[in-house]
Each structure stands twice: as structure tokens, then as C-alpha cells.
N, C-alpha and C. Protein backbone atom coordinates (compact mmCIF):
# COMPACT_ATOMS: atom_id res chain seq x y z
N UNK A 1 -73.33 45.13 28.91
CA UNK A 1 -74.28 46.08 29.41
C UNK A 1 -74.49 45.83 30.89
N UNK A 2 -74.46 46.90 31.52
CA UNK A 2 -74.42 46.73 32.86
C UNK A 2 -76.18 46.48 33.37
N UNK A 3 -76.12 45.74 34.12
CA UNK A 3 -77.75 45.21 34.79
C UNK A 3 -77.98 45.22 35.95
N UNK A 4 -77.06 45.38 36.86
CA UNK A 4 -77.35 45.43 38.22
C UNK A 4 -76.89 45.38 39.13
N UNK A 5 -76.36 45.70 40.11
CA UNK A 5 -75.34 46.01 41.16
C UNK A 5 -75.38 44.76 42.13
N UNK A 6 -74.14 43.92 42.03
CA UNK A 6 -74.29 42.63 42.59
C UNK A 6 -73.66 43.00 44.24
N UNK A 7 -72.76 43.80 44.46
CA UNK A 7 -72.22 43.77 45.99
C UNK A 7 -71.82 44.80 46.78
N UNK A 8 -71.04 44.86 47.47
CA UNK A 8 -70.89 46.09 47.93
C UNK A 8 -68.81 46.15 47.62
N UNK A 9 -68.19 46.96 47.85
CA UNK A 9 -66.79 46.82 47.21
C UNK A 9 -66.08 45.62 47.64
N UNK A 10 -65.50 45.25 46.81
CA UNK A 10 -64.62 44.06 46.57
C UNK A 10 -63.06 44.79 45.70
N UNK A 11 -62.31 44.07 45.81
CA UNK A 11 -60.70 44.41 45.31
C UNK A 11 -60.91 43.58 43.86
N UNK A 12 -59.77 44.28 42.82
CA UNK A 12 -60.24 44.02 41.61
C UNK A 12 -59.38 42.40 41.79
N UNK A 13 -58.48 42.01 42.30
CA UNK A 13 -58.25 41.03 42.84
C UNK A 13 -59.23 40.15 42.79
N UNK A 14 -60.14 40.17 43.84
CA UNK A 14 -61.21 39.03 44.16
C UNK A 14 -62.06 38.99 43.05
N UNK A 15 -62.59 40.17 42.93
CA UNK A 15 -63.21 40.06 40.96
C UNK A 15 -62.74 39.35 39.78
N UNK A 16 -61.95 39.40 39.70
CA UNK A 16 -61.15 38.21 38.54
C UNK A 16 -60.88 37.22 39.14
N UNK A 17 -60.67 37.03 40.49
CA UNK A 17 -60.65 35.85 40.83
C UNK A 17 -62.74 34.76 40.82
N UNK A 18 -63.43 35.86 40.82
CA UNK A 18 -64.38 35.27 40.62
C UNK A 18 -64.94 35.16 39.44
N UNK A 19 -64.61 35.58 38.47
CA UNK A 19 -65.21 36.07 37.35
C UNK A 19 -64.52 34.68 36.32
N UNK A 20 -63.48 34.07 36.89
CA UNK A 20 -63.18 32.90 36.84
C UNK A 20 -64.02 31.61 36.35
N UNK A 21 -64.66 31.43 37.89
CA UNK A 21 -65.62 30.77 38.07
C UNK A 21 -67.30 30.64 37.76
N UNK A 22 -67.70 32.10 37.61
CA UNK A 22 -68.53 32.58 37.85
C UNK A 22 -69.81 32.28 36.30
N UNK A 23 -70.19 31.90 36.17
CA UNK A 23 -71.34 31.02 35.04
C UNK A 23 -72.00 32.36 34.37
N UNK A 24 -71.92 33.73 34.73
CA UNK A 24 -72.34 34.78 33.98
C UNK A 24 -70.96 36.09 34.50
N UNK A 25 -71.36 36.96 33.17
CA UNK A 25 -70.52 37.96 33.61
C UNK A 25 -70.61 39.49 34.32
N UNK A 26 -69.89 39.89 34.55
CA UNK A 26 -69.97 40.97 35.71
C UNK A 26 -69.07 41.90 35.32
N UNK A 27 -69.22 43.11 35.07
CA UNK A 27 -67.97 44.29 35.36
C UNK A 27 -67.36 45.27 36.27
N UNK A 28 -66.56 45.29 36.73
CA UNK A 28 -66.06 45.87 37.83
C UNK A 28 -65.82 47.32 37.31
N UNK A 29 -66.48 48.16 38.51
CA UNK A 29 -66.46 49.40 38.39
C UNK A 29 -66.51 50.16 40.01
N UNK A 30 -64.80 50.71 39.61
CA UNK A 30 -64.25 50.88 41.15
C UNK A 30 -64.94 50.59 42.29
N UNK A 31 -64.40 49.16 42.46
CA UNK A 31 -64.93 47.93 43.73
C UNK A 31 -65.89 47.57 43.74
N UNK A 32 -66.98 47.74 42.70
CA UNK A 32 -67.93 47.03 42.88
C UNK A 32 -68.39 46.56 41.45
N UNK A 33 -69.05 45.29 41.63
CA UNK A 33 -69.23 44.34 40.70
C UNK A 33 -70.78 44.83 39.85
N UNK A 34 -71.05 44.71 39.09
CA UNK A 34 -72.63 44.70 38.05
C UNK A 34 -72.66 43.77 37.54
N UNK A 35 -73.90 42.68 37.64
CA UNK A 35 -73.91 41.69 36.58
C UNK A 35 -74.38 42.23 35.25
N UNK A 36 -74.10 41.34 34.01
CA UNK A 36 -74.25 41.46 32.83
C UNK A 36 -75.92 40.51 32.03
N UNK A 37 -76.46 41.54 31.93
CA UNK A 37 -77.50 41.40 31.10
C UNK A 37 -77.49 40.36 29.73
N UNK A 38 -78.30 39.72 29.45
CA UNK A 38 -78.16 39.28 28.61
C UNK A 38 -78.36 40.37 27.61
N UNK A 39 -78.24 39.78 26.13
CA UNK A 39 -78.26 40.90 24.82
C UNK A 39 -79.63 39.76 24.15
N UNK A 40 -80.28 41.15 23.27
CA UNK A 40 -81.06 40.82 22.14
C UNK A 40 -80.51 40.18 20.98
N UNK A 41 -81.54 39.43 20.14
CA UNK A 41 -80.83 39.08 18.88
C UNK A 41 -80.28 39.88 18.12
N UNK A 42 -81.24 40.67 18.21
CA UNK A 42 -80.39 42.41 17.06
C UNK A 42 -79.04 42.52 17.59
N UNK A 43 -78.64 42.81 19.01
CA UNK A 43 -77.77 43.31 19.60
C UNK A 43 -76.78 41.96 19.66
N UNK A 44 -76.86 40.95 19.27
CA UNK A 44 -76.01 39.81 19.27
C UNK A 44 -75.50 39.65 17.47
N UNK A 45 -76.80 39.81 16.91
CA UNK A 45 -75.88 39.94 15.35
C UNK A 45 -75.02 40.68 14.86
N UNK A 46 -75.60 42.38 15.53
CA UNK A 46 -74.83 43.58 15.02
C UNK A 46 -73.32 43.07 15.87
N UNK A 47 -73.09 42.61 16.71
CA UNK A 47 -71.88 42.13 17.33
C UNK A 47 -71.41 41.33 16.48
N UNK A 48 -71.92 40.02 16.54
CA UNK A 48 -71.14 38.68 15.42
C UNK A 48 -70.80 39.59 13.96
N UNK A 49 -72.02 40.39 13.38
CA UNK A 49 -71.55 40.70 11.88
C UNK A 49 -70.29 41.63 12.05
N UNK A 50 -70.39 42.87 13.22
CA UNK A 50 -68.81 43.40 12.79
C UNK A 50 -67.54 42.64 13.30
N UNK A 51 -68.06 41.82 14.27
CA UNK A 51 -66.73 41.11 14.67
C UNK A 51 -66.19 40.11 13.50
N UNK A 52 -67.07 39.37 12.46
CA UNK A 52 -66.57 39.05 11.38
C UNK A 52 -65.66 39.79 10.54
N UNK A 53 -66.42 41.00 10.28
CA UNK A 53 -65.62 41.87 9.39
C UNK A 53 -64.19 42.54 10.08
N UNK A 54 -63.94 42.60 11.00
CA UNK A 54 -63.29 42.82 11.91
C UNK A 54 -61.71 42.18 11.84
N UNK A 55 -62.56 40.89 12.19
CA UNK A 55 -61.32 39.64 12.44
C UNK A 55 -60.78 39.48 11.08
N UNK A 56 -61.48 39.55 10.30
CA UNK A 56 -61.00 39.14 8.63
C UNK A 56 -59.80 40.75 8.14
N UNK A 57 -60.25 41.62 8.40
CA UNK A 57 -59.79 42.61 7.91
C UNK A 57 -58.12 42.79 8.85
N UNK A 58 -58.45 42.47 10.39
CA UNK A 58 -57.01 42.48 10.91
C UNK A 58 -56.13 41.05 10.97
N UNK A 59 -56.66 40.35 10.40
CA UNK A 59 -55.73 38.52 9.92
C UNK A 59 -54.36 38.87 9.47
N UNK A 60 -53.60 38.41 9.99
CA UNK A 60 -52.45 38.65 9.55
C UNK A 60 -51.74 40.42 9.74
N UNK A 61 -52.25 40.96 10.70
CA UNK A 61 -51.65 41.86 10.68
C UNK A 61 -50.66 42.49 12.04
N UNK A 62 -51.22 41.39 12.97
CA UNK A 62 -49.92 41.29 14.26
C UNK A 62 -51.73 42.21 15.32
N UNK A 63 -52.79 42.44 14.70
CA UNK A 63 -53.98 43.17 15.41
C UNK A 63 -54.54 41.59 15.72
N UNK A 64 -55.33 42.06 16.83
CA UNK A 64 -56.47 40.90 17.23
C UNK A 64 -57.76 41.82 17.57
N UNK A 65 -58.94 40.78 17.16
CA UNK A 65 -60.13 41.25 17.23
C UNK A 65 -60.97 40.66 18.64
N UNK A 66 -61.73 40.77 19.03
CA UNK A 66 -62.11 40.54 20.53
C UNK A 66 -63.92 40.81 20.17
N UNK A 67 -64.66 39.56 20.65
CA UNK A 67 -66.23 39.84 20.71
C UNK A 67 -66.53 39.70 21.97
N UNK A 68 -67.25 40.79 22.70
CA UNK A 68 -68.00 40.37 23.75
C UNK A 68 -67.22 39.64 25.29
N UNK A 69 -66.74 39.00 25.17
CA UNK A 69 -66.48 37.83 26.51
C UNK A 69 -64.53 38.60 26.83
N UNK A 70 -64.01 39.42 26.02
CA UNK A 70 -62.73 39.82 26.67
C UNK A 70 -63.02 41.32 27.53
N UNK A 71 -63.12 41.31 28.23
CA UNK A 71 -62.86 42.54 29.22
C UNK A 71 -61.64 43.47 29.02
N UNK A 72 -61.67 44.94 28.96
CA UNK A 72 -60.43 45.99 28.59
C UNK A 72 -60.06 46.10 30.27
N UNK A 73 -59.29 46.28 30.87
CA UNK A 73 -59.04 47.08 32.22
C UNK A 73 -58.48 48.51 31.55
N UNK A 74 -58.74 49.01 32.56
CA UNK A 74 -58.77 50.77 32.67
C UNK A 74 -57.70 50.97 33.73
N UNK A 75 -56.73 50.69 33.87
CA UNK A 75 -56.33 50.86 35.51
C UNK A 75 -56.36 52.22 35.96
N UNK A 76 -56.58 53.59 35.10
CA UNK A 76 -56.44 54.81 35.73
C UNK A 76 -57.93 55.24 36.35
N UNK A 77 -58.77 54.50 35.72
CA UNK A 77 -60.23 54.41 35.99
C UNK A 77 -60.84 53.24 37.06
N UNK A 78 -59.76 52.72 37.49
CA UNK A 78 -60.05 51.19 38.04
C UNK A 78 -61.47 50.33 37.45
N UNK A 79 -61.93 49.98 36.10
CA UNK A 79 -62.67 49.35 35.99
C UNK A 79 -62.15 48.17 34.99
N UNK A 80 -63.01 47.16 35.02
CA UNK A 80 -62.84 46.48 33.86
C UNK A 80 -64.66 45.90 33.30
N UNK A 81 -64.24 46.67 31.65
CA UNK A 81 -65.40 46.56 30.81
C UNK A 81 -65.98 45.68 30.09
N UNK A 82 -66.88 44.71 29.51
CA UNK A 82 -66.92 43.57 28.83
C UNK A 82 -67.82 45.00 27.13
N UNK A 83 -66.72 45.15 26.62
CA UNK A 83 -67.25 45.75 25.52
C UNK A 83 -68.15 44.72 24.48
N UNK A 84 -68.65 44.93 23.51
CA UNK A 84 -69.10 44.54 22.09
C UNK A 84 -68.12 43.75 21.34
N UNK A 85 -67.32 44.52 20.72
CA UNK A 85 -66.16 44.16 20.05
C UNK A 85 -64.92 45.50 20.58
N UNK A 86 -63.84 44.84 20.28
CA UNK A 86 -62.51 45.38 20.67
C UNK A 86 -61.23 45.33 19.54
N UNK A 87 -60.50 45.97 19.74
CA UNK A 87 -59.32 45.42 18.42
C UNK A 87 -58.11 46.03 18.88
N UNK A 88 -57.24 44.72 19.38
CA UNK A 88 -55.86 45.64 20.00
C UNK A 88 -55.11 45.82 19.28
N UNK A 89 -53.87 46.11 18.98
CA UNK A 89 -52.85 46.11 18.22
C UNK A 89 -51.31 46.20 18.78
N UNK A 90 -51.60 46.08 19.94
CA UNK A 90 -50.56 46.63 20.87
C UNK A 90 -49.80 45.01 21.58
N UNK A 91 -48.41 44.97 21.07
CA UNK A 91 -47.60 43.68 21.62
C UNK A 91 -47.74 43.62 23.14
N UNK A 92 -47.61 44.75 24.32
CA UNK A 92 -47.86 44.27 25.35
C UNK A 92 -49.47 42.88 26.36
N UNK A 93 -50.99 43.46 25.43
CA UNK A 93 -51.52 42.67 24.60
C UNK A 93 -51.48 40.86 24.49
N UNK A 94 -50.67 40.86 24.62
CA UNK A 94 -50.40 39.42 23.71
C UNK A 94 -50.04 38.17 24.63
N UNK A 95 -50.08 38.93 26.12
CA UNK A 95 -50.11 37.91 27.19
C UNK A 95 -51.39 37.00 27.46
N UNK A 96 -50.90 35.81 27.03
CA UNK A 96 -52.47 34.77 26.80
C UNK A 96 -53.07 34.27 27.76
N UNK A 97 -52.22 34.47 29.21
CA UNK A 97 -52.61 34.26 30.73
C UNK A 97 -53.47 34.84 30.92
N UNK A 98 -53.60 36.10 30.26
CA UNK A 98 -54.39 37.46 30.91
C UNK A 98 -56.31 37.07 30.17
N UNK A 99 -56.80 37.12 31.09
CA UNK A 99 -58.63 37.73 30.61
C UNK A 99 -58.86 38.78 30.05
N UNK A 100 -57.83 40.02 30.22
CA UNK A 100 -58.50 40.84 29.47
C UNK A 100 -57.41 41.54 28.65
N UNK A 101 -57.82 42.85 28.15
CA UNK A 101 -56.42 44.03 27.54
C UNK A 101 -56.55 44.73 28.33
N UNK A 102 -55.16 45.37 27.76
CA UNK A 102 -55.57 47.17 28.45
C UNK A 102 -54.89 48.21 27.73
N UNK A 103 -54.39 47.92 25.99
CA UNK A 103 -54.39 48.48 25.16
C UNK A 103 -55.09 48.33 23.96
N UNK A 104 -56.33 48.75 24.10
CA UNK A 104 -56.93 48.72 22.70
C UNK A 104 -56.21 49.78 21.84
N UNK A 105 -56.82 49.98 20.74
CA UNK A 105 -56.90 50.75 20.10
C UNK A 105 -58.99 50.89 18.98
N UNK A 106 -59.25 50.41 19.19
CA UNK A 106 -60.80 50.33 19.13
C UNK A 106 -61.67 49.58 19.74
N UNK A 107 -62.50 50.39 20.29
CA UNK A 107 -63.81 50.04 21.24
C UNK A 107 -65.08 49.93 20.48
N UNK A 108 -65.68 48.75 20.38
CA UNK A 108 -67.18 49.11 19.79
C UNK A 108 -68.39 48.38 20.87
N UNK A 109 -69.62 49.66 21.23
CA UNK A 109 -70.38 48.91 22.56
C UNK A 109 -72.02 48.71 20.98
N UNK A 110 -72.76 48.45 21.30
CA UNK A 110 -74.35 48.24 20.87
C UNK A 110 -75.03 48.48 21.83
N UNK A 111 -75.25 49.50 21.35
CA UNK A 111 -76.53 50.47 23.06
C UNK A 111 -77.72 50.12 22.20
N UNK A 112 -78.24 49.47 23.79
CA UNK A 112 -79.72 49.39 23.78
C UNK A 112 -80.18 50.32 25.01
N UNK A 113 -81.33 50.62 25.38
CA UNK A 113 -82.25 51.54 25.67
C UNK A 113 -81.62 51.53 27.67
N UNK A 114 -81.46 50.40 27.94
CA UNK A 114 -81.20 50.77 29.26
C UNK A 114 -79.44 51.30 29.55
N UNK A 115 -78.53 50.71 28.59
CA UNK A 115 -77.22 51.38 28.94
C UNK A 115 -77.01 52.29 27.78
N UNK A 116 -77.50 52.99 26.66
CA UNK A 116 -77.38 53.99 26.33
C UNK A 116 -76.75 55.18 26.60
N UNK A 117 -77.20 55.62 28.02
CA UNK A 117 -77.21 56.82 28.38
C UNK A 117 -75.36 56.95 29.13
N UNK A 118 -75.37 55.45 29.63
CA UNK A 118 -73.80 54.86 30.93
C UNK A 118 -72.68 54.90 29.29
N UNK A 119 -73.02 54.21 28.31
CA UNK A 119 -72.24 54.09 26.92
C UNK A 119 -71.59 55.33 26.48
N UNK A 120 -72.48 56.13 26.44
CA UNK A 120 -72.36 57.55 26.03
C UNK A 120 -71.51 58.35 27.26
N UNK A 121 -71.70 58.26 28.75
CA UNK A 121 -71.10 59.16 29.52
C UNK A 121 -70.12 58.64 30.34
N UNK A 122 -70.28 58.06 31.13
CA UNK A 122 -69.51 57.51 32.02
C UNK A 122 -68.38 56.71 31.73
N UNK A 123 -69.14 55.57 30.46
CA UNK A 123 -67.88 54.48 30.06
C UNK A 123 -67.17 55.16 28.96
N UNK A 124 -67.44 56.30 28.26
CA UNK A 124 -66.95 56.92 27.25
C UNK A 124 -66.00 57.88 28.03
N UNK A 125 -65.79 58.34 29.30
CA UNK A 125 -65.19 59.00 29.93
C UNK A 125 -63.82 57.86 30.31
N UNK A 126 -64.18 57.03 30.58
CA UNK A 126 -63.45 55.74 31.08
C UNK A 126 -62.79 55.30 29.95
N UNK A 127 -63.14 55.14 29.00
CA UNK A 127 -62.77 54.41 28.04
C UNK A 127 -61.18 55.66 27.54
N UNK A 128 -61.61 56.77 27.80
CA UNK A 128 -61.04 58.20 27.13
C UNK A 128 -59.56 58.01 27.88
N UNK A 129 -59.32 57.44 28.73
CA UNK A 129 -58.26 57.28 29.53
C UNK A 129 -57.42 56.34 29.02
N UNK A 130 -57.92 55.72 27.90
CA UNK A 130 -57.01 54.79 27.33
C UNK A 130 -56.30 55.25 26.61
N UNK A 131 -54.49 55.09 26.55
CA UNK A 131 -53.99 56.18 26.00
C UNK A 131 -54.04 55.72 24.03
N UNK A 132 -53.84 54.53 24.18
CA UNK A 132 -53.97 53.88 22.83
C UNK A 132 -55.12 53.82 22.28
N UNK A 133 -56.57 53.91 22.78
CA UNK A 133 -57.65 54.14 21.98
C UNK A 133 -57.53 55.57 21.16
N UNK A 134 -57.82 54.99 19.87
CA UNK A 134 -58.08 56.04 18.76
C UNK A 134 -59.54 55.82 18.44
N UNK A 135 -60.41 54.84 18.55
CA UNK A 135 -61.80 55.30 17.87
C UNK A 135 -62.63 54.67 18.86
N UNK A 136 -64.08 55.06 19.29
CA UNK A 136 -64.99 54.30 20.17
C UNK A 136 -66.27 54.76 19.46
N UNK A 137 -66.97 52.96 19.09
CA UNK A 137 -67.90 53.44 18.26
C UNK A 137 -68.97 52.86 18.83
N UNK A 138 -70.13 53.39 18.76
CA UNK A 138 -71.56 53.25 19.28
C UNK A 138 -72.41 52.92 18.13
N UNK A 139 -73.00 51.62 17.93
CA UNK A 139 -74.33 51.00 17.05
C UNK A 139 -75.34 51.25 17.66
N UNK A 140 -76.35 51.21 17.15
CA UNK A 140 -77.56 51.58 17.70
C UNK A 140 -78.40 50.61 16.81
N UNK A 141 -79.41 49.72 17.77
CA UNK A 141 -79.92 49.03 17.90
C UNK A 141 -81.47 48.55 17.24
N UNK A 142 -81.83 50.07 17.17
CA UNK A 142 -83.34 50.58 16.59
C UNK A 142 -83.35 51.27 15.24
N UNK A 143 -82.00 51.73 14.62
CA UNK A 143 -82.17 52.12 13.29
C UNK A 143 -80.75 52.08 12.98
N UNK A 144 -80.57 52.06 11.33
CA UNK A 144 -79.32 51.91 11.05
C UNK A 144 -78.41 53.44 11.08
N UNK A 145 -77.70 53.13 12.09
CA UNK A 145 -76.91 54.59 12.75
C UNK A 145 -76.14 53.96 13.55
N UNK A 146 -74.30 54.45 13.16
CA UNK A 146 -73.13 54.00 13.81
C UNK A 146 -72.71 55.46 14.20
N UNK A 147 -72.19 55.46 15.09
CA UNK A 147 -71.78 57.05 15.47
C UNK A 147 -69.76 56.47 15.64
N UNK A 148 -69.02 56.66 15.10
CA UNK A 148 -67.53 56.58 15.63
C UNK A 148 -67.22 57.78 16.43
N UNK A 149 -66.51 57.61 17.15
CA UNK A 149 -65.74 58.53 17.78
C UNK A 149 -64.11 58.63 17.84
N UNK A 150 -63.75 59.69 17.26
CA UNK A 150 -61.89 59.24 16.78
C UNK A 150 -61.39 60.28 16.97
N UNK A 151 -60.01 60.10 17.99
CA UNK A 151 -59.30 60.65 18.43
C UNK A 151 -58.16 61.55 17.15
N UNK A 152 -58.41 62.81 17.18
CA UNK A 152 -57.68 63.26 16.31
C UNK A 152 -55.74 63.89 16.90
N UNK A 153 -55.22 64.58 16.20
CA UNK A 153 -53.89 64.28 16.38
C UNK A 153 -53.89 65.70 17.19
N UNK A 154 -54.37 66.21 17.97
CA UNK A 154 -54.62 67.49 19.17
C UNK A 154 -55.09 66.49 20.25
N UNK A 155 -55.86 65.22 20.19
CA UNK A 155 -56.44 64.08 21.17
C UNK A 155 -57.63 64.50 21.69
N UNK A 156 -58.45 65.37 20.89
CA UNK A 156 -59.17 65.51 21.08
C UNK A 156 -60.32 64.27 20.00
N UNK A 157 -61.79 64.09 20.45
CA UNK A 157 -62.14 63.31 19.55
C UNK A 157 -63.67 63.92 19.03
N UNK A 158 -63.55 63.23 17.87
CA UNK A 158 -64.45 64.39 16.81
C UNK A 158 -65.29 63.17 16.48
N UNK A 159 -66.49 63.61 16.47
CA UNK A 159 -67.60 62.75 16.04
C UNK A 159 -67.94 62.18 14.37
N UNK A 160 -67.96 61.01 13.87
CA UNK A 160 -68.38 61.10 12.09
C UNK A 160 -69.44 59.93 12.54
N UNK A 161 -70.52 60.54 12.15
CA UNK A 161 -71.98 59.75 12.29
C UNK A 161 -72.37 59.21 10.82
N UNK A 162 -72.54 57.76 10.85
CA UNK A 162 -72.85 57.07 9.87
C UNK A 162 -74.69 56.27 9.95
N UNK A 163 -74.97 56.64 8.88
CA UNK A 163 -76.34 56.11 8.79
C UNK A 163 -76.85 55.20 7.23
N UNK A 164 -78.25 55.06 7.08
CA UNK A 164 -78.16 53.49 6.37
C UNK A 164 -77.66 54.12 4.97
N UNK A 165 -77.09 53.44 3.86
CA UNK A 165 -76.67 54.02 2.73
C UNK A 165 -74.96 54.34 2.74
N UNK A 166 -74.44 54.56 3.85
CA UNK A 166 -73.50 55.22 4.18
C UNK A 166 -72.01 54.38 3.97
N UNK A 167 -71.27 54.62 3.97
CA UNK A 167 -69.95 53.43 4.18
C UNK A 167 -68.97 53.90 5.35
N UNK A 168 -69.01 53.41 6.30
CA UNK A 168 -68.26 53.20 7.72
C UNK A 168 -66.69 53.26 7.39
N UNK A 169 -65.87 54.43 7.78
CA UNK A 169 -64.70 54.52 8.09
C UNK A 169 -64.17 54.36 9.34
N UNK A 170 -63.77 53.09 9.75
CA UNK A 170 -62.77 52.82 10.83
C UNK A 170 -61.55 53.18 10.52
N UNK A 171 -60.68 54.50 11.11
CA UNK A 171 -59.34 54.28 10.88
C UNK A 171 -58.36 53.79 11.64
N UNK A 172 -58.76 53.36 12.57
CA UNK A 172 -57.67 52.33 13.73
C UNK A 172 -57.18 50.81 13.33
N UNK A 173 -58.30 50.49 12.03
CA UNK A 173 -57.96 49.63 11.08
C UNK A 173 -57.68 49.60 9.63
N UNK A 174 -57.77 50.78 9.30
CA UNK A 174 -58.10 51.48 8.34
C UNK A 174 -59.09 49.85 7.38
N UNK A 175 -60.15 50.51 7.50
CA UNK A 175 -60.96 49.71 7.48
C UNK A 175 -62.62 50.58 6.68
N UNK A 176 -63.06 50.14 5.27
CA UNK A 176 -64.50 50.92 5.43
C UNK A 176 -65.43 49.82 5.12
N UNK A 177 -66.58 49.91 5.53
CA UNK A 177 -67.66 48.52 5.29
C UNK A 177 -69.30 49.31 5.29
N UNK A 178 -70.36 48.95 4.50
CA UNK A 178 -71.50 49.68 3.83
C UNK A 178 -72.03 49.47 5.52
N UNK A 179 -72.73 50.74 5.87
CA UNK A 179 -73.72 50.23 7.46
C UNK A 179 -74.31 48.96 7.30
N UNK A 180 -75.39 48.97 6.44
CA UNK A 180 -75.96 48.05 5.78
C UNK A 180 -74.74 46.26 6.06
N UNK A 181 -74.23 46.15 6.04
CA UNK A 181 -73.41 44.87 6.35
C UNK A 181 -73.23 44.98 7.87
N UNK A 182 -72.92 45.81 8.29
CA UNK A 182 -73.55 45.98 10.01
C UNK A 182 -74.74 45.04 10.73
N UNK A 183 -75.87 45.81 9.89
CA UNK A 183 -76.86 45.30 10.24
C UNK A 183 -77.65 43.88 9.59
N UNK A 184 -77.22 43.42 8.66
CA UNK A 184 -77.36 42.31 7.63
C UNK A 184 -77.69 41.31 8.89
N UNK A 185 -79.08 40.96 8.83
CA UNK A 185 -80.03 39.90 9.57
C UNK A 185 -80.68 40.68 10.13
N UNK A 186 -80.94 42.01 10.85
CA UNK A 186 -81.52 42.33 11.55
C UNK A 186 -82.42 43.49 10.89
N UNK A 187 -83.56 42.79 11.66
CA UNK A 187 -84.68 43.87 10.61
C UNK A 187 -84.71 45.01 11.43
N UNK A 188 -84.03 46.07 11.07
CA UNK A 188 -84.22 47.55 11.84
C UNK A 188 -84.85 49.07 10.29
């Protein structure tokens, strides 16, 4: 979640070269840096619980799962994002030098009240440029409601909104799990 505008432009160069070192994180968004907010407990479980289900479901399948701390680059967008959870599937990918991807194939952010609005427009525009993303999904923080977003075979992407009771279809993993296990610890 973006928190605050640390500089004035910098090359994505010097950004990873600092981001290195750097004791908190930051996302680069064409040349300029934002530090990263810390997260709530809600917003730290709903992360750990799907990244569990996540990692277990793509084991063994040549996919990797990603929480929080891997950054996607965008290069047509010049940014690089510190999503929620991530899930690549893509062999280029698999360079272990690298900090971040830049082929996902699923994006998941946990909007809370101040990046909500950037989740929904801007980084969802950004994110849209990825040619290998097929689904980008949004948790929400204050009630049990997952919204996916999935790229259909025109590339256009069509909304399936999940709420409490419901069972969550990821198909970039083909993957379904009750909301309710989403949110499991968090009293919403």
C-alpha cells in the first residue's frame, strides 16, 4: 500500500539498487519512489491465510506463490508493485537473482480505506498491461467480500464478486476455497 511520496524522480536503476538496502519498502512509480505503510492484523492474516492456500494448491506444479515482500515490474508502465500475494507460472520467472517478476499470472492486493480507491484505478490499469495476468483480485478488509477480476478469452475482464457463504473460483490456478477460509482469524 502506497503511504507516501519519498523523492523526487530517480531511475528504476537506483531504486532497486536501494530497495536493497533499505530497512522498509517502497514502490516505484514512474521515477518516483512511495514508502510502504505498514498493514493491519486483518490485512496481514487475510494475506498469510490465502498465501497458505495458495502455496499448497500450486506445490508441485512448476507455479510459485509470492506474499507481500516480491515486487511484479510492469516495464510498459514503468512501475514496480509490492502486491498482497502473487502466483507466477511463467519459466522466464524463475531467475533467483531477480527481486521481483514480471510474469504473473495472478495478482491479489487487500484494500484498506486509504489505497482502495489507487487498487481499484490506477494499479488495476497497470497491472492490465501484464500480458500474462489472467485474474486480479481485491479482499476487502471490513466485510467478507472478494471481488476477482478475470481476463476472459476477447481480454477483456469480467467481474465475479464473492461474499461470506460463497466459494471463491480462482481460475489461473484453477483453484476454489469457502470466503470464509479467507478470512479465518479475523473478526469481520
Amino acid at each position: 500500500m502506497v503511504a507516501n511520496k519519498e523523492s523526487i524522480y530517480i531511475s528504476y536503476q537506483n531504486y532497486l539498487s536501494g530497495e536493497e538496502v533499505s530497512p522498509i519498502r517502497h514502490e516505484y512509480i514512474r521515477g518516483e519512489v512511495w514508502a510502504m505503510a505498514g498493514g493491519t492484523q486483518a490485512h496481514n492474516t487475510i494475506a498469510g491465510n490465502l498465501f497458505a492456500m495458495l502455496r499448497n494448491q500450486v506445490r508441485g506444479t512448476g507455479c510459485r506463490a509470492f506474499v507481500a515482500n516480491m515486487k511484479v515490474f510492469i516495464e510498459t508502465a514503468d512501475v514496480y508493485y509490492y502486491p498482497d500475494g502473487t502466483v507466477t507460472c511463467d519459466e522466464r520467472d524463475r531467475n533467483a537473482s531477480h527481486s521481483f517478476i514480471r510474469y504473473p499470472s495472478l495478482v491479489v492486493e487487500v484494500l484498506s480505506e486509504k489505497t482502495e480507491a489507487f487498487d481499484r484505478g490506477d494499479k488495476f490499469a497497470d497491472y492490465r498491461q501484464i500480458e500474462t495476468l489472467q485474474e486480479y483480485v481485491l479482499i476487502s478488509q471490513n466485510r467478507q467480500r472478494v471481488e476477482c477480476f478475470r481476463r476472459n478469452a476477447e481480454g477483456r475482464w469480467e467481474l465475479y464478486s464473492y461474499e461470506q457463504g460463497e466459494e471463491i473460483y480462482l481460475a489461473s490456478v484453477d483453484f476454489s476455497m469457502p470466503v470464509a477460509d479467507v478470512y479465518e482469524d479475523v473478526p469481520v
